[in-house]
PDB file of N, CA and C in Angstrom:
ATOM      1  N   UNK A   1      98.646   2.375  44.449  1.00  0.00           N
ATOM      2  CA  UNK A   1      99.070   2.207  43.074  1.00  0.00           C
ATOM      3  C   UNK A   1      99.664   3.520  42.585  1.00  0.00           C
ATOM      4  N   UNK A   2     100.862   3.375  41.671  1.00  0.00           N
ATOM      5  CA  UNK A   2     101.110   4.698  40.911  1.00  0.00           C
ATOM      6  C   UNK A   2     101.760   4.802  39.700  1.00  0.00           C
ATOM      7  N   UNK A   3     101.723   5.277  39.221  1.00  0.00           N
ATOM      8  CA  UNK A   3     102.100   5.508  37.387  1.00  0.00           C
ATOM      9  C   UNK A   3     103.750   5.066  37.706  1.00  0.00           C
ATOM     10  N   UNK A   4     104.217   4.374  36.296  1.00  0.00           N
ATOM     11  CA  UNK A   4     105.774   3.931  36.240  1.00  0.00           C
ATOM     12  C   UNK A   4     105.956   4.101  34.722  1.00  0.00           C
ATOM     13  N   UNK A   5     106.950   4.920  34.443  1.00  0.00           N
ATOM     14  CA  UNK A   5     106.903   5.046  33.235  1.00  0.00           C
ATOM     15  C   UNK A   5     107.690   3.860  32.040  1.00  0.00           C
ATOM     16  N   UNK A   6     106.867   3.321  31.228  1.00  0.00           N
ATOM     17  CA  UNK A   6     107.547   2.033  30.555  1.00  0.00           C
ATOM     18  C   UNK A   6     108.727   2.960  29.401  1.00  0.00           C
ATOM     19  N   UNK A   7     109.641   2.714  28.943  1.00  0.00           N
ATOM     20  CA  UNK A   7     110.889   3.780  28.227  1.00  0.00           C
ATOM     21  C   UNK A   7     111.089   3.235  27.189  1.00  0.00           C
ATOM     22  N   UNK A   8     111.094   1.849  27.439  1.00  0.00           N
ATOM     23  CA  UNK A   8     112.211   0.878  26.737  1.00  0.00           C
ATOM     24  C   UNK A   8     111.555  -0.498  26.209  1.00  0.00           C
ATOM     25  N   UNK A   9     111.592  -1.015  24.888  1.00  0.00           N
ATOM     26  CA  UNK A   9     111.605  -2.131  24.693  1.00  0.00           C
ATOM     27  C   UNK A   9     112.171  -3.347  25.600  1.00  0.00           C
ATOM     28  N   UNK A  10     113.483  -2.863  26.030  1.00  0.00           N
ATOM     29  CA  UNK A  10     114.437  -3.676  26.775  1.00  0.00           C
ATOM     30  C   UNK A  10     113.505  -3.734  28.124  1.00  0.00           C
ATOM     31  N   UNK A  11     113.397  -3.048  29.325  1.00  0.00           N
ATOM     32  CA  UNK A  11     112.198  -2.327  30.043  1.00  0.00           C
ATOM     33  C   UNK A  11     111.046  -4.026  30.365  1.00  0.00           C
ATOM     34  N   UNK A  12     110.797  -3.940  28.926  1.00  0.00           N
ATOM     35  CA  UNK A  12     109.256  -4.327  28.510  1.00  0.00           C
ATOM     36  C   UNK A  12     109.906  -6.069  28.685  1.00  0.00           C
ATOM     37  N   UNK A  13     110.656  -5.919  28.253  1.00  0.00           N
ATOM     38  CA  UNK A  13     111.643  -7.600  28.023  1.00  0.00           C
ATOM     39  C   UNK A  13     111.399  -8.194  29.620  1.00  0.00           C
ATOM     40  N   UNK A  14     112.131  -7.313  30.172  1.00  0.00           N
ATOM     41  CA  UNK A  14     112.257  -7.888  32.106  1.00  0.00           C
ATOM     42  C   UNK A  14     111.090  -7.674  32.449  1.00  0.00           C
ATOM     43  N   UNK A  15     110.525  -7.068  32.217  1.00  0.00           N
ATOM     44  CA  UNK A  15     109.502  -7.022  33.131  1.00  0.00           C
ATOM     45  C   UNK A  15     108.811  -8.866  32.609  1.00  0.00           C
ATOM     46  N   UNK A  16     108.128  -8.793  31.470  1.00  0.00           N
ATOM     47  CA  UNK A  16     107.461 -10.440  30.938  1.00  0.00           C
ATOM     48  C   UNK A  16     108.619 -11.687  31.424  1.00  0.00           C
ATOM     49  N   UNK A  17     109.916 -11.359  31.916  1.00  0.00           N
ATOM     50  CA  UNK A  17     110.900 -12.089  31.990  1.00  0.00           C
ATOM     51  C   UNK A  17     110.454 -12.580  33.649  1.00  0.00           C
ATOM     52  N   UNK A  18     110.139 -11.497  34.566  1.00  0.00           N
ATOM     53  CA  UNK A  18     109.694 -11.855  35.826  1.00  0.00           C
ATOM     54  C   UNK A  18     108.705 -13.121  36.046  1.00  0.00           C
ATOM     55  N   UNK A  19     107.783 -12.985  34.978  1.00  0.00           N
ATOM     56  CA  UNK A  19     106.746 -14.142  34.782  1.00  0.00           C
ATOM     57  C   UNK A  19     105.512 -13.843  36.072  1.00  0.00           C
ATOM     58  N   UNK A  20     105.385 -12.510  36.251  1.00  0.00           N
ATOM     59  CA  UNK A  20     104.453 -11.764  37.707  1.00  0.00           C
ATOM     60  C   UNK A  20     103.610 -11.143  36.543  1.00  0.00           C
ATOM     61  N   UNK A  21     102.539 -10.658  36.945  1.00  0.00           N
ATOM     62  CA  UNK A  21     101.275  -9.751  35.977  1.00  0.00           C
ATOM     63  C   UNK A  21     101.790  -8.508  36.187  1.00  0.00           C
ATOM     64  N   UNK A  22     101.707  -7.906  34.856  1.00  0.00           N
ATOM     65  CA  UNK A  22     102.109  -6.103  35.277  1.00  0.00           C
ATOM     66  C   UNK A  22     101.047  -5.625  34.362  1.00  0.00           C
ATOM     67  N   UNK A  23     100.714  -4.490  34.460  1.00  0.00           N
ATOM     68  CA  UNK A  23      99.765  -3.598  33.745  1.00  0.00           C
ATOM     69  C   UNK A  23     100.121  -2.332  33.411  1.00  0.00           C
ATOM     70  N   UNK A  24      99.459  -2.174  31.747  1.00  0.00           N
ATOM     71  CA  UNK A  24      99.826  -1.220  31.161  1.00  0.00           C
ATOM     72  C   UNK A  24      99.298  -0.209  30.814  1.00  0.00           C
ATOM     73  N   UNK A  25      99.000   1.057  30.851  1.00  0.00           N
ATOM     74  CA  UNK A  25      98.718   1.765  30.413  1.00  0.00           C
ATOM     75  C   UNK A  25      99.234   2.498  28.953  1.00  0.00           C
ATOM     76  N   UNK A  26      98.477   2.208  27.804  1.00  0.00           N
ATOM     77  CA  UNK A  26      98.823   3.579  26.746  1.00  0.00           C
ATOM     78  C   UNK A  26      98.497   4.304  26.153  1.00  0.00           C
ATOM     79  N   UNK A  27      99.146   5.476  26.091  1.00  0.00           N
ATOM     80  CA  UNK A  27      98.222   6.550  26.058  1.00  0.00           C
ATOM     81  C   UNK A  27      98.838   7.505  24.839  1.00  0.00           C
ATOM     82  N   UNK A  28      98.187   8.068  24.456  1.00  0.00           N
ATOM     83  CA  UNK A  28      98.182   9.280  23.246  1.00  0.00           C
ATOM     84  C   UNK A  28      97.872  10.198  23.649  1.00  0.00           C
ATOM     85  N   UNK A  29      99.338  11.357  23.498  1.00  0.00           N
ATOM     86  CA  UNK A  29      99.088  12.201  24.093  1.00  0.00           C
ATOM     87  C   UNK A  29      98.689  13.333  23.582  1.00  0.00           C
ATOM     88  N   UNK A  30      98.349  13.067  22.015  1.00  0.00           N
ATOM     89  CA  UNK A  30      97.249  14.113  21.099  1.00  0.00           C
ATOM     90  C   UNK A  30      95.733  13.650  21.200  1.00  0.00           C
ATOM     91  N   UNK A  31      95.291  12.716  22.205  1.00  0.00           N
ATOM     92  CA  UNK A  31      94.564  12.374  22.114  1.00  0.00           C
ATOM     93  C   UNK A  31      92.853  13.033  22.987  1.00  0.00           C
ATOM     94  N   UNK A  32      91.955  13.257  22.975  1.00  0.00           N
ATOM     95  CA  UNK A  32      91.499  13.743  23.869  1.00  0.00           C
ATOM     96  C   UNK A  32      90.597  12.339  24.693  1.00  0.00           C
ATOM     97  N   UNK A  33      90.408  11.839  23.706  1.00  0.00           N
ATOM     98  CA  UNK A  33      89.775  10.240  24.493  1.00  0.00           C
ATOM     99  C   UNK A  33      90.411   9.687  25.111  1.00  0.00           C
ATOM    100  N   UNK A  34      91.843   9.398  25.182  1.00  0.00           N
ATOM    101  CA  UNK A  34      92.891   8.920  26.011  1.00  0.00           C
ATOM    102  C   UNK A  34      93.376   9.428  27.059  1.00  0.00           C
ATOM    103  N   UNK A  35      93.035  11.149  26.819  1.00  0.00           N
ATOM    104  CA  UNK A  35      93.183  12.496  28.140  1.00  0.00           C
ATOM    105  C   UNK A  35      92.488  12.020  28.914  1.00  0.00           C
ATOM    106  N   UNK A  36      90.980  11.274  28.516  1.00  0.00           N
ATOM    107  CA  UNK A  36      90.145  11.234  29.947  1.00  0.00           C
ATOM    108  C   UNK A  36      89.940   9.945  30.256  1.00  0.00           C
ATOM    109  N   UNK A  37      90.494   9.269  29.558  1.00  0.00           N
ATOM    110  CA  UNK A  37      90.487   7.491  30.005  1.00  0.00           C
ATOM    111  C   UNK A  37      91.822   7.779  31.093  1.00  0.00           C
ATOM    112  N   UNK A  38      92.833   8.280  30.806  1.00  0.00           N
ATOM    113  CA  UNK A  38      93.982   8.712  31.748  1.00  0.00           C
ATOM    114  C   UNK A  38      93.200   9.529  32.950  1.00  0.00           C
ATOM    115  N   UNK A  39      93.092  10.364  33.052  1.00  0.00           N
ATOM    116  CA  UNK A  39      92.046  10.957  34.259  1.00  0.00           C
ATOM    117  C   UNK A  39      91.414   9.989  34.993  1.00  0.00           C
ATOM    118  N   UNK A  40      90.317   9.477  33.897  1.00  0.00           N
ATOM    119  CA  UNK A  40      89.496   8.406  35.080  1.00  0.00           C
ATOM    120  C   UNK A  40      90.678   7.186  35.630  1.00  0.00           C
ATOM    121  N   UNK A  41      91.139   6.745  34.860  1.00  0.00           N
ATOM    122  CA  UNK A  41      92.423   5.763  35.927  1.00  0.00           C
ATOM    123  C   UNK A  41      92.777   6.744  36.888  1.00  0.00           C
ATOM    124  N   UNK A  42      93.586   7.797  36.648  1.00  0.00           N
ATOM    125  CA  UNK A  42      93.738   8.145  37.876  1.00  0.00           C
ATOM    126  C   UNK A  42      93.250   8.329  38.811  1.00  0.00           C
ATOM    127  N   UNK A  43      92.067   8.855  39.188  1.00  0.00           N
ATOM    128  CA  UNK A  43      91.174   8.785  40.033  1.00  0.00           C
ATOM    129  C   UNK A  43      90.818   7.612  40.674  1.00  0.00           C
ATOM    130  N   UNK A  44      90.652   6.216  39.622  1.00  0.00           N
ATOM    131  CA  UNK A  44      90.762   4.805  40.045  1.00  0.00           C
ATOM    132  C   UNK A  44      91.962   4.783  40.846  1.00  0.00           C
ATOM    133  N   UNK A  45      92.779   4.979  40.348  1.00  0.00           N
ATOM    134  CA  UNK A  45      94.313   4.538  41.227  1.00  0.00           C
ATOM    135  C   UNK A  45      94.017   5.075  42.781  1.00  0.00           C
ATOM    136  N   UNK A  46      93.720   6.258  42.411  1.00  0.00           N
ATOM    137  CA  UNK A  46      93.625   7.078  44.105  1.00  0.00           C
ATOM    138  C   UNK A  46      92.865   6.369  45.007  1.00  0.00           C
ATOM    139  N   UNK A  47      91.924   5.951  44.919  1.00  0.00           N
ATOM    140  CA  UNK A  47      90.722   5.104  45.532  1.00  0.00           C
ATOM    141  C   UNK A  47      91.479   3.570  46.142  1.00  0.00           C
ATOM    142  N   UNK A  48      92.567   2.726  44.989  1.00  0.00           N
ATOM    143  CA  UNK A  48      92.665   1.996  45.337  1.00  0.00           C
ATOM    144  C   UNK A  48      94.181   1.718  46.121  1.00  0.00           C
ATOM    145  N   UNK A  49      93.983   0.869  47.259  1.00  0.00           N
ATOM    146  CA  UNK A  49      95.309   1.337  48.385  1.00  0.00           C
ATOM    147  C   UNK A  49      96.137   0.174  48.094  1.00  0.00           C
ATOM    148  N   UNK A  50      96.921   0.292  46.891  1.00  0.00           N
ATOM    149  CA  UNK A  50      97.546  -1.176  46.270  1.00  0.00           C
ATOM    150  C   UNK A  50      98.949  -0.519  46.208  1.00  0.00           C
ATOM    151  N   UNK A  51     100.047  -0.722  46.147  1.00  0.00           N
ATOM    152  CA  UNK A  51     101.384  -0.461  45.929  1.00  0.00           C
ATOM    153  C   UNK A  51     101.623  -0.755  44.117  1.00  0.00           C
ATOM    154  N   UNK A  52     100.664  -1.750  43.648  1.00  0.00           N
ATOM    155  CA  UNK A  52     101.186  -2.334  42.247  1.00  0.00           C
ATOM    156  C   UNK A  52     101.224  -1.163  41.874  1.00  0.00           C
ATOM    157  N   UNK A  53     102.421  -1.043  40.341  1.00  0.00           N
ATOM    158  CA  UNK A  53     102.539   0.087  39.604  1.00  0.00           C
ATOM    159  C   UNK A  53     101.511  -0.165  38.497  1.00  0.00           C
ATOM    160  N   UNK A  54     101.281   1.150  37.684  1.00  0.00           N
ATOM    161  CA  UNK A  54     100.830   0.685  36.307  1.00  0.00           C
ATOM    162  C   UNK A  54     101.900   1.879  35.713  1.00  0.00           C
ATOM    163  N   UNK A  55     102.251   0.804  34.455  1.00  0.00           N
ATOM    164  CA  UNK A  55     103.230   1.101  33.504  1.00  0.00           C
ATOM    165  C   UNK A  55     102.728   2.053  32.522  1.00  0.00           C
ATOM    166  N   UNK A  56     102.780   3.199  32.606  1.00  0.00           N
ATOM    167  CA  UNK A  56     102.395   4.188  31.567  1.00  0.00           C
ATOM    168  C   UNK A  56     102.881   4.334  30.212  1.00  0.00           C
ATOM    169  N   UNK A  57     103.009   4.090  28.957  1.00  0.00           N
ATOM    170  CA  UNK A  57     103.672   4.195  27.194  1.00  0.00           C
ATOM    171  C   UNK A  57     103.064   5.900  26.697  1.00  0.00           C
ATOM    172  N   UNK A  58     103.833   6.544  26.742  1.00  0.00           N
ATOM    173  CA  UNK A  58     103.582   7.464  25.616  1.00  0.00           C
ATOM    174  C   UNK A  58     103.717   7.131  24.472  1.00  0.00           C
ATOM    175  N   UNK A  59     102.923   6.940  23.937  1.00  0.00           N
ATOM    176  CA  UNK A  59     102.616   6.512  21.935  1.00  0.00           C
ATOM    177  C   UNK A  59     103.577   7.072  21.526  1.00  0.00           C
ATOM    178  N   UNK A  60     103.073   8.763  21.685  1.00  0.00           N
ATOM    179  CA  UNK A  60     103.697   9.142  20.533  1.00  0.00           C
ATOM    180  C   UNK A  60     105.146   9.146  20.469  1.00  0.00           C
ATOM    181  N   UNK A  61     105.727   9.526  21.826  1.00  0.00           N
ATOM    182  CA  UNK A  61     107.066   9.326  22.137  1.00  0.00           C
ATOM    183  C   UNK A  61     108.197   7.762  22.050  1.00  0.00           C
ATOM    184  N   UNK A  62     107.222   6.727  21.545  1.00  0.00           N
ATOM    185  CA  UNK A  62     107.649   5.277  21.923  1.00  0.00           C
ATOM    186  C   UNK A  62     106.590   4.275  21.364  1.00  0.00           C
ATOM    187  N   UNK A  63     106.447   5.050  19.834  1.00  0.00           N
ATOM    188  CA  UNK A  63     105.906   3.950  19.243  1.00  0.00           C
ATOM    189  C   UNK A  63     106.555   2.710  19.357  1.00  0.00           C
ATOM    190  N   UNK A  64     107.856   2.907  19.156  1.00  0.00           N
ATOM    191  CA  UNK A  64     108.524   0.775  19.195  1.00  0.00           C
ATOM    192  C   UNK A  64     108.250  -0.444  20.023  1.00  0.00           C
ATOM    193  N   UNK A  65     107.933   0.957  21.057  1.00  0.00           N
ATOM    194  CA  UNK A  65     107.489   0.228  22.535  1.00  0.00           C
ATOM    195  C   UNK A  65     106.057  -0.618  22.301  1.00  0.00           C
ATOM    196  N   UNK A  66     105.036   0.436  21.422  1.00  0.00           N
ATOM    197  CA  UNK A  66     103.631  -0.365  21.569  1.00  0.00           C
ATOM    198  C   UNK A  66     103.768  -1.500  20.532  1.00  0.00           C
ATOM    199  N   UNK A  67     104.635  -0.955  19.520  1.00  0.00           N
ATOM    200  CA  UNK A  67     104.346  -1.927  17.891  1.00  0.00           C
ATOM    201  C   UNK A  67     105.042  -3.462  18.617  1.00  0.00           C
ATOM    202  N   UNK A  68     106.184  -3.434  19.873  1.00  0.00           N
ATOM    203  CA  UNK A  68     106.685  -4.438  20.105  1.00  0.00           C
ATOM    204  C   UNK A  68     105.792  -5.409  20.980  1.00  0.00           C
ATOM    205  N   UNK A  69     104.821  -4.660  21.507  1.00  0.00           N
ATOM    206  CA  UNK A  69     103.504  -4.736  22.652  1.00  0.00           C
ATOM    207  C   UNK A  69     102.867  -5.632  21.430  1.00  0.00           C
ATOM    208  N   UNK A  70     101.965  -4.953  20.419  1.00  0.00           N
ATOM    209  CA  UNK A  70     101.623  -5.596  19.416  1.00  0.00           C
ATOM    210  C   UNK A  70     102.091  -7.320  19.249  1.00  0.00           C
ATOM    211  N   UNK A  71     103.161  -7.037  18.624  1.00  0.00           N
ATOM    212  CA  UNK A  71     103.893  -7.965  17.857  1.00  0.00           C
ATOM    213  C   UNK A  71     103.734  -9.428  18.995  1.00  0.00           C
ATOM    214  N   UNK A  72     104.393  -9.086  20.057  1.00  0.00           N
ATOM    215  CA  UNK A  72     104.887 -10.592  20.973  1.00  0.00           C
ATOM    216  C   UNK A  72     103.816 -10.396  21.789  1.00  0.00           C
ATOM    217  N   UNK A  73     102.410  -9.541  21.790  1.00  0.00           N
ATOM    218  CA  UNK A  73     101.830 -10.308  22.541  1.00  0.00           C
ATOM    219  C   UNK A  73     100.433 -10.603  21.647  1.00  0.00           C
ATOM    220  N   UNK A  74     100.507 -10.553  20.975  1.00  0.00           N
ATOM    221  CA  UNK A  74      99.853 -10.560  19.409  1.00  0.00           C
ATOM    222  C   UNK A  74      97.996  -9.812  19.968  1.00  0.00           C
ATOM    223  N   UNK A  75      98.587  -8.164  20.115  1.00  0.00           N
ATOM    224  CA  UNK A  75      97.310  -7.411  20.717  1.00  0.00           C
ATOM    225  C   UNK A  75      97.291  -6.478  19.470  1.00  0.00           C
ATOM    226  N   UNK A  76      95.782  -6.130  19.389  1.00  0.00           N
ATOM    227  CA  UNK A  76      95.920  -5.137  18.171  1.00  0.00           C
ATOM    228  C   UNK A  76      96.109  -3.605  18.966  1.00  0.00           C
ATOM    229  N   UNK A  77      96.902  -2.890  18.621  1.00  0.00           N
ATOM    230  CA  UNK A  77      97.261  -1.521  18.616  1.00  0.00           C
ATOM    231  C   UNK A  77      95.808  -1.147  18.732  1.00  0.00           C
ATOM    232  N   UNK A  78      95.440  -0.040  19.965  1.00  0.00           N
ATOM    233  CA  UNK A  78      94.821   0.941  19.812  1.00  0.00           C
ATOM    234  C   UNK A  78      95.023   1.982  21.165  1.00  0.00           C
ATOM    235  N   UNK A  79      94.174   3.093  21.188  1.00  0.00           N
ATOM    236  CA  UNK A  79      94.760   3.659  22.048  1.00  0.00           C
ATOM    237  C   UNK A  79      93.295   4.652  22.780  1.00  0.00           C
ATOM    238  N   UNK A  80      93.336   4.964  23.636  1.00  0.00           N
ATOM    239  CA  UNK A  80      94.075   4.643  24.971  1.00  0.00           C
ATOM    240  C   UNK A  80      93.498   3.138  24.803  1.00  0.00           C
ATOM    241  N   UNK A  81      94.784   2.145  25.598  1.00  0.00           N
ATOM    242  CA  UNK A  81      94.566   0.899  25.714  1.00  0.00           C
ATOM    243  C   UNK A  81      95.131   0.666  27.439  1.00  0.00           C
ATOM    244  N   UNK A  82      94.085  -0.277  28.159  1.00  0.00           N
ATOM    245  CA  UNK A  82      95.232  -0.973  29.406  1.00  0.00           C
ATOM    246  C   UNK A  82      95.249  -2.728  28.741  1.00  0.00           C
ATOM    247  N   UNK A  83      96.457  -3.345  29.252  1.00  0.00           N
ATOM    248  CA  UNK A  83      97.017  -4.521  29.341  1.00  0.00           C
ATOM    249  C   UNK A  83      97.188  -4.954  30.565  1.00  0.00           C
ATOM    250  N   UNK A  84      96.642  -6.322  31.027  1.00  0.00           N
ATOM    251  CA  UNK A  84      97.515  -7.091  31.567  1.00  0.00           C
ATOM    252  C   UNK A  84      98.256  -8.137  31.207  1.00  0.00           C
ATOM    253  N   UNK A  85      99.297  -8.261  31.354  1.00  0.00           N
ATOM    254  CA  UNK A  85     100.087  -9.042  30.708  1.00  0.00           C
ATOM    255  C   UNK A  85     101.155  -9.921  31.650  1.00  0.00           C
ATOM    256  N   UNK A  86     101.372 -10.915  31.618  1.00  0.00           N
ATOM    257  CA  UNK A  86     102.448 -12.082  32.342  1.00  0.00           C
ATOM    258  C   UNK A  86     102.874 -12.966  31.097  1.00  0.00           C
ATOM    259  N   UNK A  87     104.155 -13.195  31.529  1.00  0.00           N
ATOM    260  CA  UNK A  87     105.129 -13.751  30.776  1.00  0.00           C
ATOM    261  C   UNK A  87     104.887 -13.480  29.104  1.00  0.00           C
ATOM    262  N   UNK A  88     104.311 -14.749  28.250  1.00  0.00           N
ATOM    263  CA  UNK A  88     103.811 -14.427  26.948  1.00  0.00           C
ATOM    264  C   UNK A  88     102.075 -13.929  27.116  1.00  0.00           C
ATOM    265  N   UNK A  89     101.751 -14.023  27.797  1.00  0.00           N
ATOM    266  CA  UNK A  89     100.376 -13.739  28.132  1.00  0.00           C
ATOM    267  C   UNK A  89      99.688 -12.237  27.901  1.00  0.00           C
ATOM    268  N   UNK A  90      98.682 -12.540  27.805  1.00  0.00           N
ATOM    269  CA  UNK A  90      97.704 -11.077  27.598  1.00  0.00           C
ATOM    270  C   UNK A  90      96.672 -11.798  28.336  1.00  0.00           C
ATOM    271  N   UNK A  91      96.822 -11.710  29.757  1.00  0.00           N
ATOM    272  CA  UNK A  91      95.538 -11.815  30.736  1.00  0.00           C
ATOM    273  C   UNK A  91      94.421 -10.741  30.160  1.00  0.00           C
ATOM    274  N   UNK A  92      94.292  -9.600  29.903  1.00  0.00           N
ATOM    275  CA  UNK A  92      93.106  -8.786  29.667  1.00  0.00           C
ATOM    276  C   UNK A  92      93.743  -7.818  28.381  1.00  0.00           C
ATOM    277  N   UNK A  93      92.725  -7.100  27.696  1.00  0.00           N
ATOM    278  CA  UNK A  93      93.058  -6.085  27.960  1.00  0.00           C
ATOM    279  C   UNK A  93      91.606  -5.543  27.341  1.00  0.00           C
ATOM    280  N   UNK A  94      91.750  -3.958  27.124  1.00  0.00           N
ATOM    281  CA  UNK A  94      90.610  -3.286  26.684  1.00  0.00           C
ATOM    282  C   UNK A  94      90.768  -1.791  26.481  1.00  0.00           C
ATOM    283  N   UNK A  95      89.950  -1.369  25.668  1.00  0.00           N
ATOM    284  CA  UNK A  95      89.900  -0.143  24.719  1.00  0.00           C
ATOM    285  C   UNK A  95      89.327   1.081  25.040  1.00  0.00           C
ATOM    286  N   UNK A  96      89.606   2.785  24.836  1.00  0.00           N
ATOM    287  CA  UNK A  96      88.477   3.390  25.306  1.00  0.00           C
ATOM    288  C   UNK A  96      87.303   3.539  26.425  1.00  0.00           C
ATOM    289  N   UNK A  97      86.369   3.263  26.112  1.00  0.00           N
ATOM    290  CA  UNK A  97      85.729   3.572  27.042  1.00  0.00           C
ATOM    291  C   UNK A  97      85.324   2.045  28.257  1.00  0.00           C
ATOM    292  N   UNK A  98      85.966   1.213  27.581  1.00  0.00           N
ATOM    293  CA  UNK A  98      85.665  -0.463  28.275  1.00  0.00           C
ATOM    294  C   UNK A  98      86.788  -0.200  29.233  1.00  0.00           C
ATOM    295  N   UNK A  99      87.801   0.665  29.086  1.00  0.00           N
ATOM    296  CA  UNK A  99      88.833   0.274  30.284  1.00  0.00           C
ATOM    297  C   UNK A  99      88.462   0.730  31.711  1.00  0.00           C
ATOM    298  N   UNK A 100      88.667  -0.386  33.090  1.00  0.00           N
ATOM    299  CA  UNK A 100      88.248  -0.287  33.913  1.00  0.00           C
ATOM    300  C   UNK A 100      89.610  -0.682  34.754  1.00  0.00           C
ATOM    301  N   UNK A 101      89.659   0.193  35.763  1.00  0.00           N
ATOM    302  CA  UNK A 101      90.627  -0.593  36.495  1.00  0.00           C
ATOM    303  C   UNK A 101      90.567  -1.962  37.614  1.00  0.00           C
ATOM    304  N   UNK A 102      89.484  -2.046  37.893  1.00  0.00           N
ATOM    305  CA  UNK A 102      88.457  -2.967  38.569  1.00  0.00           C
ATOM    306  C   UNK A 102      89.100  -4.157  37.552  1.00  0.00           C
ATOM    307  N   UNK A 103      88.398  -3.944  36.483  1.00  0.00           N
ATOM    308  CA  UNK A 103      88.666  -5.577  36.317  1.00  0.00           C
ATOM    309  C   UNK A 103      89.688  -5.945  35.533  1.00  0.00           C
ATOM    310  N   UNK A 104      91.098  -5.008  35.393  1.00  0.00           N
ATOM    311  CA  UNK A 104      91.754  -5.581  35.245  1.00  0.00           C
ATOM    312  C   UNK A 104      92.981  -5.883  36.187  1.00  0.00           C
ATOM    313  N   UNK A 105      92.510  -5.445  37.484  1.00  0.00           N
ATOM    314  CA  UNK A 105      92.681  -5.872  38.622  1.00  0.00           C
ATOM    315  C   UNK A 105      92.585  -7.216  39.161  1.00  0.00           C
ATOM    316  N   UNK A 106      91.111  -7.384  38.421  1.00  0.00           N
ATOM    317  CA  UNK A 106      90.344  -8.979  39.294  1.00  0.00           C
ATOM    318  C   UNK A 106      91.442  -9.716  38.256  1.00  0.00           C
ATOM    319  N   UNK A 107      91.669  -9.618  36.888  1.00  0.00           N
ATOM    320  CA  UNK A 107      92.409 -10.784  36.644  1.00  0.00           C
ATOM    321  C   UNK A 107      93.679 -11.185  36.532  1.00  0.00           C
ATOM    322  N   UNK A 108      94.471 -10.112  37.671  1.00  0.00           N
ATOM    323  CA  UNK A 108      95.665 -10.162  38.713  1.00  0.00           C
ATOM    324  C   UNK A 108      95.479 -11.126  39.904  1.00  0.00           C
ATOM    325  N   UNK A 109      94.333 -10.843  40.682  1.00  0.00           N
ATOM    326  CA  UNK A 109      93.991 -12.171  41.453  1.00  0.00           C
ATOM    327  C   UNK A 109      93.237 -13.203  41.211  1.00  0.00           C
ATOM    328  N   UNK A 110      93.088 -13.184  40.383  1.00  0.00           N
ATOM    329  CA  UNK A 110      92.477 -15.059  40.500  1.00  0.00           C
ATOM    330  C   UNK A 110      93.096 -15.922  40.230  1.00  0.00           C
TER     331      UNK A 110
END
C-alpha cells in the first residue's frame, strides 16, 4: 500500500466514477491528533503487502475537496478522518482515534 495524493475535486469525481472501493485519508496538517493518526497508518501501511493506494487530502490546502467529500457522500467533516467509499457509497468510515486500517480494509473485501 502507499499514500496517493487526492488534488482535485475533479480527481475525486473518477475515482467514485470507477464504481471500485478507494480509501481516504484526511488529514490536518496543524493538527497534532491527525500527526499521529497519520504515523500510525503509516506504520499500518508498512506491515501490510497490498498495492491498494490510500488517497491522502490535505485540509488545509483543499478544503473543497473535503466540503465536496461531505456534501455527495453525506459524511460529517472531521479530521483526521479515513473513508471508504465506492461509487455513491460510504462503505466505512471513522474518526481519531477509531481509525484502523484493519477494518477498513475488511470492508473492501467482503
Amino acid at each position: 500500500m502507499h499514500w496517493e495524493t487526492l488534488s482535485s475535486v475533479e480527481q475525486l469525481k473518477q475515482l467514485a466514477q470507477k464504481n471500485s472501493a478507494f480509501i481516504i485519508f484526511k488529514h490536518s496538517t496543524r493538527c497534532s491528533v491527525s500527526s499521529m493518526a497519520k504515523r500510525n497508518l503509516t506504520m499500518e501501511l508498512n506491515s501490510v503487502g497490498n498495492d491498494l493506494p490510500i488517497y491522502y487530502l490535505d485540509l488545509i490546502a483543499l478544503r473543497e475537496v473535503s466540503n465536496y467529500i461531505s456534501s455527495k457522500w453525506n459524511i460529517r467533516h472531521e479530521s483526521p478522518q479515513i473513508l471508504v467509499l465506492k461509487g455513491d457509497s460510504c462503505l466505512y468510515h471513522a474518526s481519531h482515534s477509531d481509525i484502523e486500517l484493519e477494518a477498513a480494509l475488511m470492508t473492501i473485501t467482503e
